[in-house]
C-alpha atoms as a PDB file:
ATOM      1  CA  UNK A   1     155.669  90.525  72.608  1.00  0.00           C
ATOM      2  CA  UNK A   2     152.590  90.032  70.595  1.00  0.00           C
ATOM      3  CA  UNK A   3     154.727  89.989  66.992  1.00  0.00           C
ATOM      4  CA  UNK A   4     157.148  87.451  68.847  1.00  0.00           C
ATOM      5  CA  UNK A   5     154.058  85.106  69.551  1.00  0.00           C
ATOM      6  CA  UNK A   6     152.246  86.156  66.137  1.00  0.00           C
ATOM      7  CA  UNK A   7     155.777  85.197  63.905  1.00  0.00           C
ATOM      8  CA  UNK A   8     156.750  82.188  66.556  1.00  0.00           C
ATOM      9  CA  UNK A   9     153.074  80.700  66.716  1.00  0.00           C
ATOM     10  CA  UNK A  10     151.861  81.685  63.531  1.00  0.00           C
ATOM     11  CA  UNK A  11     148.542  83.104  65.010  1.00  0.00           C
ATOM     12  CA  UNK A  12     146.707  86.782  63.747  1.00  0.00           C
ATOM     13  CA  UNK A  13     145.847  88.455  66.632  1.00  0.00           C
ATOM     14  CA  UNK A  14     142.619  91.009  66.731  1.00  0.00           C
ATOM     15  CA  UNK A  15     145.009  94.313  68.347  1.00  0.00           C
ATOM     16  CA  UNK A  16     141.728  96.253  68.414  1.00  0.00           C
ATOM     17  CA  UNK A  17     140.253  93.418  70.207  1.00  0.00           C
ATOM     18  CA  UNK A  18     142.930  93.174  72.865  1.00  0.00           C
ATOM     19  CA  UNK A  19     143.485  96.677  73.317  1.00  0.00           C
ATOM     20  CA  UNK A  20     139.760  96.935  74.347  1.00  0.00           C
ATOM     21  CA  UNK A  21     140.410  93.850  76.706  1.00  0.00           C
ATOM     22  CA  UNK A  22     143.673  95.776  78.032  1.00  0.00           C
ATOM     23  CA  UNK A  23     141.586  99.172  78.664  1.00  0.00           C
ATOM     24  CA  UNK A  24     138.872  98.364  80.179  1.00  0.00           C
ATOM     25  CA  UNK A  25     138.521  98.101  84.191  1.00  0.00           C
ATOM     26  CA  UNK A  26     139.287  96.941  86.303  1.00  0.00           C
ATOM     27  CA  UNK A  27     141.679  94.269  84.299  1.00  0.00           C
ATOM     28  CA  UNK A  28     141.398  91.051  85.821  1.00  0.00           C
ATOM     29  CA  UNK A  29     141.814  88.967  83.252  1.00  0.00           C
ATOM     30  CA  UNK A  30     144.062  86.070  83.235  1.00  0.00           C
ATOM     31  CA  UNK A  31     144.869  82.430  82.446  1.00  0.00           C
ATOM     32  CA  UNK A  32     143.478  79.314  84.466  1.00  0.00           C
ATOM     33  CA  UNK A  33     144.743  76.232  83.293  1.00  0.00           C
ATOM     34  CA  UNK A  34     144.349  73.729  85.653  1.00  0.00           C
ATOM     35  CA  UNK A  35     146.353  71.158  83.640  1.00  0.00           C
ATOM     36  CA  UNK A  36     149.324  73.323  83.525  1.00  0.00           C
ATOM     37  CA  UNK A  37     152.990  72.495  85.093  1.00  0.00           C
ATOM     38  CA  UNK A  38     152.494  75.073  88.133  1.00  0.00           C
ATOM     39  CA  UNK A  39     149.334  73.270  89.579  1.00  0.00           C
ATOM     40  CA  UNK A  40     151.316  69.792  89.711  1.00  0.00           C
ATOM     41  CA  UNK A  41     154.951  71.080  90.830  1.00  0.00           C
ATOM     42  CA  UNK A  42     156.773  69.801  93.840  1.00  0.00           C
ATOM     43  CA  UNK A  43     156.591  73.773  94.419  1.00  0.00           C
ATOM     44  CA  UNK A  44     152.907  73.932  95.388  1.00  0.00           C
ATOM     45  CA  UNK A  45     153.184  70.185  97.064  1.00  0.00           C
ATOM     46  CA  UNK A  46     151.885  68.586  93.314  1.00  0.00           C
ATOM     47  CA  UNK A  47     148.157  68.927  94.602  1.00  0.00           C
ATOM     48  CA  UNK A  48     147.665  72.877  93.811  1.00  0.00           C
ATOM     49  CA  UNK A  49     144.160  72.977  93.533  1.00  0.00           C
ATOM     50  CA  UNK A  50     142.480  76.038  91.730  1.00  0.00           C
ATOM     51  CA  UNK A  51     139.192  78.436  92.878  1.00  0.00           C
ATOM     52  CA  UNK A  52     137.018  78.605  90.109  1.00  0.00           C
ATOM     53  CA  UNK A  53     136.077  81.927  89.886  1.00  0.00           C
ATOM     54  CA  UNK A  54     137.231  83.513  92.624  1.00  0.00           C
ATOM     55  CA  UNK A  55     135.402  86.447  92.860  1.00  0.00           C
ATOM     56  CA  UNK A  56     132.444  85.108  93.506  1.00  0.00           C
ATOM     57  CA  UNK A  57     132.002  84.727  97.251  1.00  0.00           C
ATOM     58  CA  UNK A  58     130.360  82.203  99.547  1.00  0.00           C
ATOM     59  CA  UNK A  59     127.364  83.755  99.952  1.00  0.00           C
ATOM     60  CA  UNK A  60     127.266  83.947  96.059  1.00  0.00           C
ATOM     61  CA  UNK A  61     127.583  87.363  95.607  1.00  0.00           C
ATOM     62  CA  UNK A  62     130.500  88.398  93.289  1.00  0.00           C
ATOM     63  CA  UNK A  63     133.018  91.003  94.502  1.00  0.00           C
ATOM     64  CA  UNK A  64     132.011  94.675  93.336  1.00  0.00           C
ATOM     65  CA  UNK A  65     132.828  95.784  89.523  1.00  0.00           C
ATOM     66  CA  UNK A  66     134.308  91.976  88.798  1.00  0.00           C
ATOM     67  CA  UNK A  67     134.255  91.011  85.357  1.00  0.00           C
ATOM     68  CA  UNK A  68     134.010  87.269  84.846  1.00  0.00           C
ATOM     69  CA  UNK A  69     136.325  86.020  82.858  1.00  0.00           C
ATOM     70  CA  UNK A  70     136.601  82.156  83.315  1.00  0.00           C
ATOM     71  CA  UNK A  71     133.934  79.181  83.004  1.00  0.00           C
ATOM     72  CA  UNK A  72     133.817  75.511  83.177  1.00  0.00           C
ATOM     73  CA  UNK A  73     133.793  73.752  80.471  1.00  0.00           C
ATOM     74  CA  UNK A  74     131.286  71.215  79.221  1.00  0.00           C
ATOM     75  CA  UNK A  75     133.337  68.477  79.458  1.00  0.00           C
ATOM     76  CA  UNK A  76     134.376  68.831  83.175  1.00  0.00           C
ATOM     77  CA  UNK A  77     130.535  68.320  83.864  1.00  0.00           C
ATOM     78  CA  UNK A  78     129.861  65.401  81.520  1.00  0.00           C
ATOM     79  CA  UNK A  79     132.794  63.261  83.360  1.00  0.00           C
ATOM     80  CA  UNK A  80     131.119  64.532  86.667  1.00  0.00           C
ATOM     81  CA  UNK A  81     127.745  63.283  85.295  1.00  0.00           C
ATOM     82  CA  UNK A  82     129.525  60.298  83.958  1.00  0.00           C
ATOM     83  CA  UNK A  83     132.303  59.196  86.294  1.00  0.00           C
ATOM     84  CA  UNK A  84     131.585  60.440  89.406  1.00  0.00           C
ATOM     85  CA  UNK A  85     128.976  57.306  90.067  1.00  0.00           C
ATOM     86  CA  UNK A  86     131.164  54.794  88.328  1.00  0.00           C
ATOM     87  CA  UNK A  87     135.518  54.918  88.265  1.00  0.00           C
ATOM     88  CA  UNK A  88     137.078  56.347  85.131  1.00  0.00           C
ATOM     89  CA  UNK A  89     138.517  53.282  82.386  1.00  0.00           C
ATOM     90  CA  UNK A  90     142.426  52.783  83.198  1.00  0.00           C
ATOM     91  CA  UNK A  91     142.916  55.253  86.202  1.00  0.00           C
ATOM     92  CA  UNK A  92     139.870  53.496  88.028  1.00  0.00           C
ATOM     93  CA  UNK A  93     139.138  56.200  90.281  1.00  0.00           C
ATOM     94  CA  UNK A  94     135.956  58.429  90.291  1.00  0.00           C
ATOM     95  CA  UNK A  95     136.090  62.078  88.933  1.00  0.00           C
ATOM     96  CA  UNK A  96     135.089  64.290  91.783  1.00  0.00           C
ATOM     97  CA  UNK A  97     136.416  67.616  91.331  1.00  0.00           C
ATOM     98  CA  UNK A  98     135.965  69.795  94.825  1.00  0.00           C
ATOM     99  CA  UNK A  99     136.717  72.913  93.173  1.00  0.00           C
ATOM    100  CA  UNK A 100     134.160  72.203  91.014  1.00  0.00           C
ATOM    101  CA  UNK A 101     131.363  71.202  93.614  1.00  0.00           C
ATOM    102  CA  UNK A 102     132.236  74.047  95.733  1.00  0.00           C
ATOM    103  CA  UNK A 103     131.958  76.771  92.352  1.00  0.00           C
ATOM    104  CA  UNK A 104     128.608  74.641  91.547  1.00  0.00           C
ATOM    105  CA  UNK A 105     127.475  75.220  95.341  1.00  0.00           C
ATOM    106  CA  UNK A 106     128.379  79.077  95.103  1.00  0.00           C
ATOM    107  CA  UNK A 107     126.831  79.355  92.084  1.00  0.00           C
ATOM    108  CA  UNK A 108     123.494  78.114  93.159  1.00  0.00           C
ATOM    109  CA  UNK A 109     123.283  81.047  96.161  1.00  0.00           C
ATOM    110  CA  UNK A 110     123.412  83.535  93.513  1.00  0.00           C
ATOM    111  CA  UNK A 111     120.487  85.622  94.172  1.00  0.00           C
ATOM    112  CA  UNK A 112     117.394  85.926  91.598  1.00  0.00           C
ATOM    113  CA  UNK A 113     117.469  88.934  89.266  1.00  0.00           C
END
């Protein structure tokens, strides 16, 4: 599969790297893109929306040996910052995430090292 996506895509791919991604435990890595097909399909009712980080729990402890593997990017907070007091140009609607608010909310109960 990787020489399929390394001749198709034209990308070098670090094998040492992924191989120590692949070993190590537990594996619970994967691929969260909110903007792809599955989250808007008629299959999941077009309004599938996404945990960020699941693992971390309500109380904002994270679930025993997790590895985080996901985090929001810098621009998902700027249009917060930006648009969520004033609607966005051309959709006219503000940008209020509740995935996001609710990671943001976990993520301040994690205790003090």
């Amino acid at each position: 599969m990787i020489n399929r996506v390394m001749a198709t895509c034209a990308m070098e791919i670090d094998r040492a790297a992924l191989g120590t991604l692949c070993e190590a435990r537990p594996v619970r890595m994967a691929l969260h893109n909110s903007l792809s097909w599955i989250y808007r399909s008629k299959l999941t009712d077009g309004a599938r929306v996404r945990v960020i980080d699941g693992t971390l729990g309500e109380s904002g402890r994270r679930d025993e040996g997790a590895v985080l593997t996901e985090s929001v990017h810098p621009s998902a907070r700027w249009c917060r910052a930006t648009f969520g007091r004033q609607p966005m140009p051309v959709v006219g609607a503000l940008y209020e995430p509740g995935n996001l608010t609710d990671y943001d909310a976990r993520t301040a109960r994690i205790p003090a090292s």
